[in-house]
PDB file of N, CA and C in Angstrom:
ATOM      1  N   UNK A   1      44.182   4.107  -1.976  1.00  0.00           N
ATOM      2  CA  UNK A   1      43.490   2.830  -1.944  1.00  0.00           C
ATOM      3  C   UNK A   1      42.514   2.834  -0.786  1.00  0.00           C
ATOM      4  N   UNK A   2      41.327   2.324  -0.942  1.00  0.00           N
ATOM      5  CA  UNK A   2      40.458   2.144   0.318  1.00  0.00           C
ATOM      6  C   UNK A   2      41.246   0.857   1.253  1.00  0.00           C
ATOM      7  N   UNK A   3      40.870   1.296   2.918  1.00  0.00           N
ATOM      8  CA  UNK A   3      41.480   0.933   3.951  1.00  0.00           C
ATOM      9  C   UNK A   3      41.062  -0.767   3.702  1.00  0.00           C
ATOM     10  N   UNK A   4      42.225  -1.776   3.954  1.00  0.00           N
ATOM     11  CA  UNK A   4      41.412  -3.274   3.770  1.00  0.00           C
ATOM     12  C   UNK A   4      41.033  -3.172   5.179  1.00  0.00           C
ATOM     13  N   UNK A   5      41.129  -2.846   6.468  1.00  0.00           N
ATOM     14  CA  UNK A   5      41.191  -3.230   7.745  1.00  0.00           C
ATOM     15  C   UNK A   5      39.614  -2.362   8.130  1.00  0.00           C
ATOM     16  N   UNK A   6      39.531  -1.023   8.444  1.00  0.00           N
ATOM     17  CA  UNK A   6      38.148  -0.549   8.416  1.00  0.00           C
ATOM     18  C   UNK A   6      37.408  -0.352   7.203  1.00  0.00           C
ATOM     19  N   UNK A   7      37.602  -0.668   6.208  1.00  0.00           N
ATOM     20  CA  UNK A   7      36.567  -0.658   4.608  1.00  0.00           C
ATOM     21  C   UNK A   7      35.613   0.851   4.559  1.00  0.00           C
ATOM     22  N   UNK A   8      36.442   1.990   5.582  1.00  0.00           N
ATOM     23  CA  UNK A   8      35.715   3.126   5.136  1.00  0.00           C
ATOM     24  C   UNK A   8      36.614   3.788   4.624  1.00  0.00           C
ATOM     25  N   UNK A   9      37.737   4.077   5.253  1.00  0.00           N
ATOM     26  CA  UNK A   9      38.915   5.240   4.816  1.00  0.00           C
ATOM     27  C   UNK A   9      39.520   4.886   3.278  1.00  0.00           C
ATOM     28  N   UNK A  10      40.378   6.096   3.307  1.00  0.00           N
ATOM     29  CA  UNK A  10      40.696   5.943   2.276  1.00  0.00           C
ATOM     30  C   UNK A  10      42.393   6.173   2.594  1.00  0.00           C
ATOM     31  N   UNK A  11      43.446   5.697   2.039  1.00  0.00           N
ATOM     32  CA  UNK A  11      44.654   5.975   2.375  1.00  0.00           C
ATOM     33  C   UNK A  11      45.446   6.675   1.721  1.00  0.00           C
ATOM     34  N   UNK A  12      46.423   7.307   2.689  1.00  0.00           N
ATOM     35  CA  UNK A  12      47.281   8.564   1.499  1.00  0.00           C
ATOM     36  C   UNK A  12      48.938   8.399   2.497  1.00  0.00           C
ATOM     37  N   UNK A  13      49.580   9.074   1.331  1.00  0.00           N
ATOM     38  CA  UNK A  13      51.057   8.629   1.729  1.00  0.00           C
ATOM     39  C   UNK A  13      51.386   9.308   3.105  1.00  0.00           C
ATOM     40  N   UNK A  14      52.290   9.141   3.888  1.00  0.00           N
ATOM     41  CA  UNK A  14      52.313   9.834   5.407  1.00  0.00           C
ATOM     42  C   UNK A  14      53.580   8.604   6.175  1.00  0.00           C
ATOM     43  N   UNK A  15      53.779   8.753   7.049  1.00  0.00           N
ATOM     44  CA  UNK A  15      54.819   8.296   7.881  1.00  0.00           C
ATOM     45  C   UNK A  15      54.318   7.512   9.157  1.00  0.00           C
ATOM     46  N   UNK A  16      54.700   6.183   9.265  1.00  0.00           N
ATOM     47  CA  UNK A  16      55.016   5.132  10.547  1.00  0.00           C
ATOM     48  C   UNK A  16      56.000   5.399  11.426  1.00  0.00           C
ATOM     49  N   UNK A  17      55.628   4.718  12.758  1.00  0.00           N
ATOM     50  CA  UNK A  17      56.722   4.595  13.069  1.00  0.00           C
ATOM     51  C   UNK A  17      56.467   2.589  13.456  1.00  0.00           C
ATOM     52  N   UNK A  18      57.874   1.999  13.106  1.00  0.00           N
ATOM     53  CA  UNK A  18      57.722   0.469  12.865  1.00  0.00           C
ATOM     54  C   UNK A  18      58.563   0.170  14.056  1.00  0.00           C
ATOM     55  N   UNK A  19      58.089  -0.880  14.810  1.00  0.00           N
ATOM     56  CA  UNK A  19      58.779  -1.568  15.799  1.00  0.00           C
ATOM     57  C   UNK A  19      58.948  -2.488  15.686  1.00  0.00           C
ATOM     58  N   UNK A  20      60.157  -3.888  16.020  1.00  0.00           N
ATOM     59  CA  UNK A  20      60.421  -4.819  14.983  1.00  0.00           C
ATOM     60  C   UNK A  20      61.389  -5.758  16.497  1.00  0.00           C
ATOM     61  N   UNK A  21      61.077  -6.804  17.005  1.00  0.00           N
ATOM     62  CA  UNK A  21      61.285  -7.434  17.989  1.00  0.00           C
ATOM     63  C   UNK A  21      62.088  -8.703  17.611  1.00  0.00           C
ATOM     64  N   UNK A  22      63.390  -9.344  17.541  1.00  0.00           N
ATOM     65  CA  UNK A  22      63.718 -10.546  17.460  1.00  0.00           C
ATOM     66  C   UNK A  22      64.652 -10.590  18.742  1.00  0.00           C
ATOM     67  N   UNK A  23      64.207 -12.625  19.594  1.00  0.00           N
ATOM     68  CA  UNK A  23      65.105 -12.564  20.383  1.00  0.00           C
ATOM     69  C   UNK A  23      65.070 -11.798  21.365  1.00  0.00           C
ATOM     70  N   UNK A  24      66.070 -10.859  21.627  1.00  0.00           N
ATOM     71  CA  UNK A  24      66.215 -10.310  23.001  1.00  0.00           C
ATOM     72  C   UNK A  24      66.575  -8.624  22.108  1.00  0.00           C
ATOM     73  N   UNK A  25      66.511  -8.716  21.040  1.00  0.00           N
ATOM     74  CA  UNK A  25      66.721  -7.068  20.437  1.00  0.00           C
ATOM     75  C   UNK A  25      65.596  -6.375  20.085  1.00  0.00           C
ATOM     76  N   UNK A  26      65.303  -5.289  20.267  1.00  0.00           N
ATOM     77  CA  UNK A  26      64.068  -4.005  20.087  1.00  0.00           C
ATOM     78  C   UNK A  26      64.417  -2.935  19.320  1.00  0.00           C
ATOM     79  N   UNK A  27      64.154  -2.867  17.746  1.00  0.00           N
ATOM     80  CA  UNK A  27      64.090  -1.754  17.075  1.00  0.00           C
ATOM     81  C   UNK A  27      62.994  -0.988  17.017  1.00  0.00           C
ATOM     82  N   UNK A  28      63.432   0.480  16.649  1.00  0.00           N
ATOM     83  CA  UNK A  28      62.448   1.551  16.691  1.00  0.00           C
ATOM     84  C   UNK A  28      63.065   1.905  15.197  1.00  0.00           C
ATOM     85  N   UNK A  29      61.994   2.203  14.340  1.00  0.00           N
ATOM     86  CA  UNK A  29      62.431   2.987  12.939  1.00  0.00           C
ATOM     87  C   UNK A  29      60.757   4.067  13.207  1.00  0.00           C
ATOM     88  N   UNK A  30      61.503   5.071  13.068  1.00  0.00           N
ATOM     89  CA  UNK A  30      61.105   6.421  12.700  1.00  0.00           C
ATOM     90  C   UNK A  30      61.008   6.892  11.849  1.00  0.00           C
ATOM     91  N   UNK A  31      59.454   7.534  11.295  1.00  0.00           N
ATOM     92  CA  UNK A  31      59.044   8.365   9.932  1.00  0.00           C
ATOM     93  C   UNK A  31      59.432   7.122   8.698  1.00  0.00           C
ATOM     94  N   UNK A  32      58.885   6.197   9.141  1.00  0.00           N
ATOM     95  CA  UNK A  32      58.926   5.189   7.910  1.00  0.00           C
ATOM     96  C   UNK A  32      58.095   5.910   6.731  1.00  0.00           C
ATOM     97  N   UNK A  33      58.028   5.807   5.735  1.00  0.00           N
ATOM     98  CA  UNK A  33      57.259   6.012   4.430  1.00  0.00           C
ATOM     99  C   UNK A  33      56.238   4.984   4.591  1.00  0.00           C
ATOM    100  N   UNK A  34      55.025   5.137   4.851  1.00  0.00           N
ATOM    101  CA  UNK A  34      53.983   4.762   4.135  1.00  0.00           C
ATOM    102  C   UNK A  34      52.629   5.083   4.057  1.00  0.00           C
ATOM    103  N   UNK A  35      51.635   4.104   3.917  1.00  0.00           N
ATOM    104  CA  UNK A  35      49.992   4.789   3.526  1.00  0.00           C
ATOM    105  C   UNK A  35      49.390   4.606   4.873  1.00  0.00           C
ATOM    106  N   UNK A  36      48.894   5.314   5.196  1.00  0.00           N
ATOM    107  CA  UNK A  36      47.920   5.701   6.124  1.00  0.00           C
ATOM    108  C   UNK A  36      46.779   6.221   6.028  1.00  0.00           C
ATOM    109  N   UNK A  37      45.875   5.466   6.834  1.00  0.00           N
ATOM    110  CA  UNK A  37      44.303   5.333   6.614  1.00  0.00           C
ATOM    111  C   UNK A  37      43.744   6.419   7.072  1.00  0.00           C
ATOM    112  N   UNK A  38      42.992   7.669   6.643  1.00  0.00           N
ATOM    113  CA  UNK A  38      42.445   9.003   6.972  1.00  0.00           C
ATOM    114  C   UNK A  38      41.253   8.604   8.288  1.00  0.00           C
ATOM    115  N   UNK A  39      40.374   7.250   8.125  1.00  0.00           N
ATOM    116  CA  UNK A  39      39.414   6.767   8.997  1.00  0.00           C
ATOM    117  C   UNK A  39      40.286   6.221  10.017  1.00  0.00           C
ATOM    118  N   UNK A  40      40.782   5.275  10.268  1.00  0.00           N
ATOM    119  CA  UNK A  40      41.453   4.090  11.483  1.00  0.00           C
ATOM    120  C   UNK A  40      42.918   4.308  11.920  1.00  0.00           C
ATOM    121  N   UNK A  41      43.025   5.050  10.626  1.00  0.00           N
ATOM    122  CA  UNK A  41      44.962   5.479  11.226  1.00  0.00           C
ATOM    123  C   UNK A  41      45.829   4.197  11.065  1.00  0.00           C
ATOM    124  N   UNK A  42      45.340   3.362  10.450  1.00  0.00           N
ATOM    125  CA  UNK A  42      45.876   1.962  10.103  1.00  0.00           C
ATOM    126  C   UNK A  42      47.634   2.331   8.867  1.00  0.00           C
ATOM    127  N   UNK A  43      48.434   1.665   9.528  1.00  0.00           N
ATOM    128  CA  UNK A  43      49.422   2.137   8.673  1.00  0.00           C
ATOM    129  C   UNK A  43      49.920   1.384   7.452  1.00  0.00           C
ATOM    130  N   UNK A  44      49.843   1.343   6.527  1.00  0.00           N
ATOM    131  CA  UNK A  44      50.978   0.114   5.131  1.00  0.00           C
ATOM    132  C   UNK A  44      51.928   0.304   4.532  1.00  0.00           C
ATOM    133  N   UNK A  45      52.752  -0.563   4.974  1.00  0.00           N
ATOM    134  CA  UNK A  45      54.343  -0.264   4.220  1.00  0.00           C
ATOM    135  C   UNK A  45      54.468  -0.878   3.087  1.00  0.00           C
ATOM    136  N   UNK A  46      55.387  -0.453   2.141  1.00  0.00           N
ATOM    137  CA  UNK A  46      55.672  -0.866   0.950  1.00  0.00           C
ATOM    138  C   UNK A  46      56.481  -2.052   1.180  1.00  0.00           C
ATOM    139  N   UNK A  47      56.441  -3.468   0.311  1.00  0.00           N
ATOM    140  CA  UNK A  47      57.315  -4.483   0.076  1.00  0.00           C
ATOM    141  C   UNK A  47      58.833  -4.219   0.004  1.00  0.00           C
ATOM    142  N   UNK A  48      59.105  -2.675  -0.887  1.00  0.00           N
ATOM    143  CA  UNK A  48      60.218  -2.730  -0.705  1.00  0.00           C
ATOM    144  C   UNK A  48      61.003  -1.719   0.364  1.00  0.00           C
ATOM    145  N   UNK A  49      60.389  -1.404   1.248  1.00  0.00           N
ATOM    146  CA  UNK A  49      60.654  -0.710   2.477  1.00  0.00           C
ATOM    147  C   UNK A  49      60.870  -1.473   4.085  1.00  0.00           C
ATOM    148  N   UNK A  50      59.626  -2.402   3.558  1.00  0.00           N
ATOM    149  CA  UNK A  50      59.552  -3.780   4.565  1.00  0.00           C
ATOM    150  C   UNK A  50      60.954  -4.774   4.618  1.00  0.00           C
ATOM    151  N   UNK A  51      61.444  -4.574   3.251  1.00  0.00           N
ATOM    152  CA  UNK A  51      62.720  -5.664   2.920  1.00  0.00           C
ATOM    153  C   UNK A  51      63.721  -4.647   3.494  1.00  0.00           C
ATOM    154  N   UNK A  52      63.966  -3.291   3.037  1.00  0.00           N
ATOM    155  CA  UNK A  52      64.833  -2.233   4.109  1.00  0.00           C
ATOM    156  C   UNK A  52      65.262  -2.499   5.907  1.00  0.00           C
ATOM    157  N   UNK A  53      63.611  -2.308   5.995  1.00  0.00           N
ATOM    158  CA  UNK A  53      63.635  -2.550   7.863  1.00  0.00           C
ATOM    159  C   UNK A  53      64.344  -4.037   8.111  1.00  0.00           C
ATOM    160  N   UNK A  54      63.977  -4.873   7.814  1.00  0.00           N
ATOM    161  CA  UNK A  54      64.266  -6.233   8.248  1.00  0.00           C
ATOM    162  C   UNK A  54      65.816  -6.638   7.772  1.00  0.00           C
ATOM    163  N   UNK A  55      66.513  -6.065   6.567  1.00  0.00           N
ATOM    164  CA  UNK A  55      67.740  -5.768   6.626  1.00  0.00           C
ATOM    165  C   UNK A  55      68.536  -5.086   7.977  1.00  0.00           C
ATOM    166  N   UNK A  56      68.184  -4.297   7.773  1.00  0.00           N
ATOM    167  CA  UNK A  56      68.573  -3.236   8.844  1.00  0.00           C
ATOM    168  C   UNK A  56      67.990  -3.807  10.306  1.00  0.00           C
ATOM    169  N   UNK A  57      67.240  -4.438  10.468  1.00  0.00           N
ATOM    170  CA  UNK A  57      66.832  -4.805  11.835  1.00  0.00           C
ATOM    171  C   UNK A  57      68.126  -6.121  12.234  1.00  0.00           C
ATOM    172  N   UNK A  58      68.364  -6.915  11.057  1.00  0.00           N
ATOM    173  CA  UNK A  58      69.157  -7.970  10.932  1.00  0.00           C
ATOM    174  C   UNK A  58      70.332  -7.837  11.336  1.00  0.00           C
ATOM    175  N   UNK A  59      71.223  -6.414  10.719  1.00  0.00           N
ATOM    176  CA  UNK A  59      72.726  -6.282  10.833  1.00  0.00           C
ATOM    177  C   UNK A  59      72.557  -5.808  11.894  1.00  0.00           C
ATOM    178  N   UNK A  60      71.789  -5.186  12.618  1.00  0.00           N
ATOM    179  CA  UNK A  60      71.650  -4.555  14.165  1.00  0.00           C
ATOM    180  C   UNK A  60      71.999  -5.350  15.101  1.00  0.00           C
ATOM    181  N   UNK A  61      71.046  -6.285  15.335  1.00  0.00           N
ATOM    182  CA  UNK A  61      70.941  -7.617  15.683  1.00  0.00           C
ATOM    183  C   UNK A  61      72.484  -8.370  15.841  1.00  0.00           C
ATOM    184  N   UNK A  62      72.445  -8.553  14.113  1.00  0.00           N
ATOM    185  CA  UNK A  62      73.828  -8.979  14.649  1.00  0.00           C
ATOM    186  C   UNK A  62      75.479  -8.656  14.908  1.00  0.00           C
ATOM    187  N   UNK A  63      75.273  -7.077  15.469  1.00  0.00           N
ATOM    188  CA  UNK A  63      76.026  -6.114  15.891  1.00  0.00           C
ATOM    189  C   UNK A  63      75.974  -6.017  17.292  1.00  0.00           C
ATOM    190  N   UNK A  64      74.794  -7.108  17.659  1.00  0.00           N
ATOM    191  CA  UNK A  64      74.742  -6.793  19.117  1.00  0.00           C
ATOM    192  C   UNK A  64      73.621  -6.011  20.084  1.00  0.00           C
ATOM    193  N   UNK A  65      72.988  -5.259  19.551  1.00  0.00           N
ATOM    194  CA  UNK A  65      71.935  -3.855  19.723  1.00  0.00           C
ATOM    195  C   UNK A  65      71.169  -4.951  20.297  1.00  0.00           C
ATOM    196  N   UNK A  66      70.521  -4.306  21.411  1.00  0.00           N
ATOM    197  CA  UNK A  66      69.468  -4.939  22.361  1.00  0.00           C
ATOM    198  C   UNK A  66      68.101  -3.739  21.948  1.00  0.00           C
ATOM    199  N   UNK A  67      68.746  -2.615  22.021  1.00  0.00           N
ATOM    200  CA  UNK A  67      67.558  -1.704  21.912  1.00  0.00           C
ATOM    201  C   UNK A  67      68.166  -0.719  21.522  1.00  0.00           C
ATOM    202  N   UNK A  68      67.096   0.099  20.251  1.00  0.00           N
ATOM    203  CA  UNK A  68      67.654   1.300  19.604  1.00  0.00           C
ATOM    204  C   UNK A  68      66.365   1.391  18.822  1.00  0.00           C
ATOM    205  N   UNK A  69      66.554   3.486  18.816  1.00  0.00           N
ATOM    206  CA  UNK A  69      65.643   3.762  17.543  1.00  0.00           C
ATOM    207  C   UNK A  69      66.414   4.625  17.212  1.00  0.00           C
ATOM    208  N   UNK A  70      65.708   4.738  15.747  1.00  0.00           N
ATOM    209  CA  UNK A  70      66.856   4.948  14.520  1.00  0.00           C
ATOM    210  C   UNK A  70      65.452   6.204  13.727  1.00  0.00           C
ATOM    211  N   UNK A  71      66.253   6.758  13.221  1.00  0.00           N
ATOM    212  CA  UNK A  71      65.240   7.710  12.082  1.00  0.00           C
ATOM    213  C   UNK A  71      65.664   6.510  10.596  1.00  0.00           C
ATOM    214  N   UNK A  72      64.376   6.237  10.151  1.00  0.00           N
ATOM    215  CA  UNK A  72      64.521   5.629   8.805  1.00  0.00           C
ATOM    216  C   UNK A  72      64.875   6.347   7.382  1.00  0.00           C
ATOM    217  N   UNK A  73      66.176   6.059   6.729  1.00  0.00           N
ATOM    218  CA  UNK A  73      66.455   6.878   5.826  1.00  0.00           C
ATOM    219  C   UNK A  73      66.545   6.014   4.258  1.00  0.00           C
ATOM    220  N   UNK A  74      66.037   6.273   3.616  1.00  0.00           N
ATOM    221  CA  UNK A  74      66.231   6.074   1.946  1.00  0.00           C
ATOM    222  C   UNK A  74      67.900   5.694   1.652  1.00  0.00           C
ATOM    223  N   UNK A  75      68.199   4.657   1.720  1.00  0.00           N
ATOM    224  CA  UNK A  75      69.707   3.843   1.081  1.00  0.00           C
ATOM    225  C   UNK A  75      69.693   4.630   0.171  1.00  0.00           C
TER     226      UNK A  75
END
């Protein structure tokens, strides 16, 4: 798909890394799956990858975790 953010690149599948802040807790997810912009380096995650992290950022959270990074893995 062409980049919506710089309107030159073009994007292809490749890996994030997502940082995700609630409160007083700090996640790190590593080698997320998604598109990345060949021009700006702009990253996009999928809807249903986005619903993954924020699961997973959630039970962290409420396990207690102040700070952690995690390698992101396919449920």
């Amino acid at each position: 798909m062409k980049c919506p953010i710089c309107k030159h690149g073009s994007t292809h599948p490749g890996y994030a890394s997502i940082t995700l802040e609630r409160d007083d807790a700090t996640l790190v997810f590593k080698h997320v799956p998604a598109e990345v912009c060949d021009n700006c380096g702009e990253e996009f995650v999928s809807e249903e990858v986005t619903g993954s992290l924020l699961e997973r950022a959630s039970i962290a959270a409420a396990e207690g975790v102040r700070v952690d990074v995690r390698e992101y893995r396919v449920a």
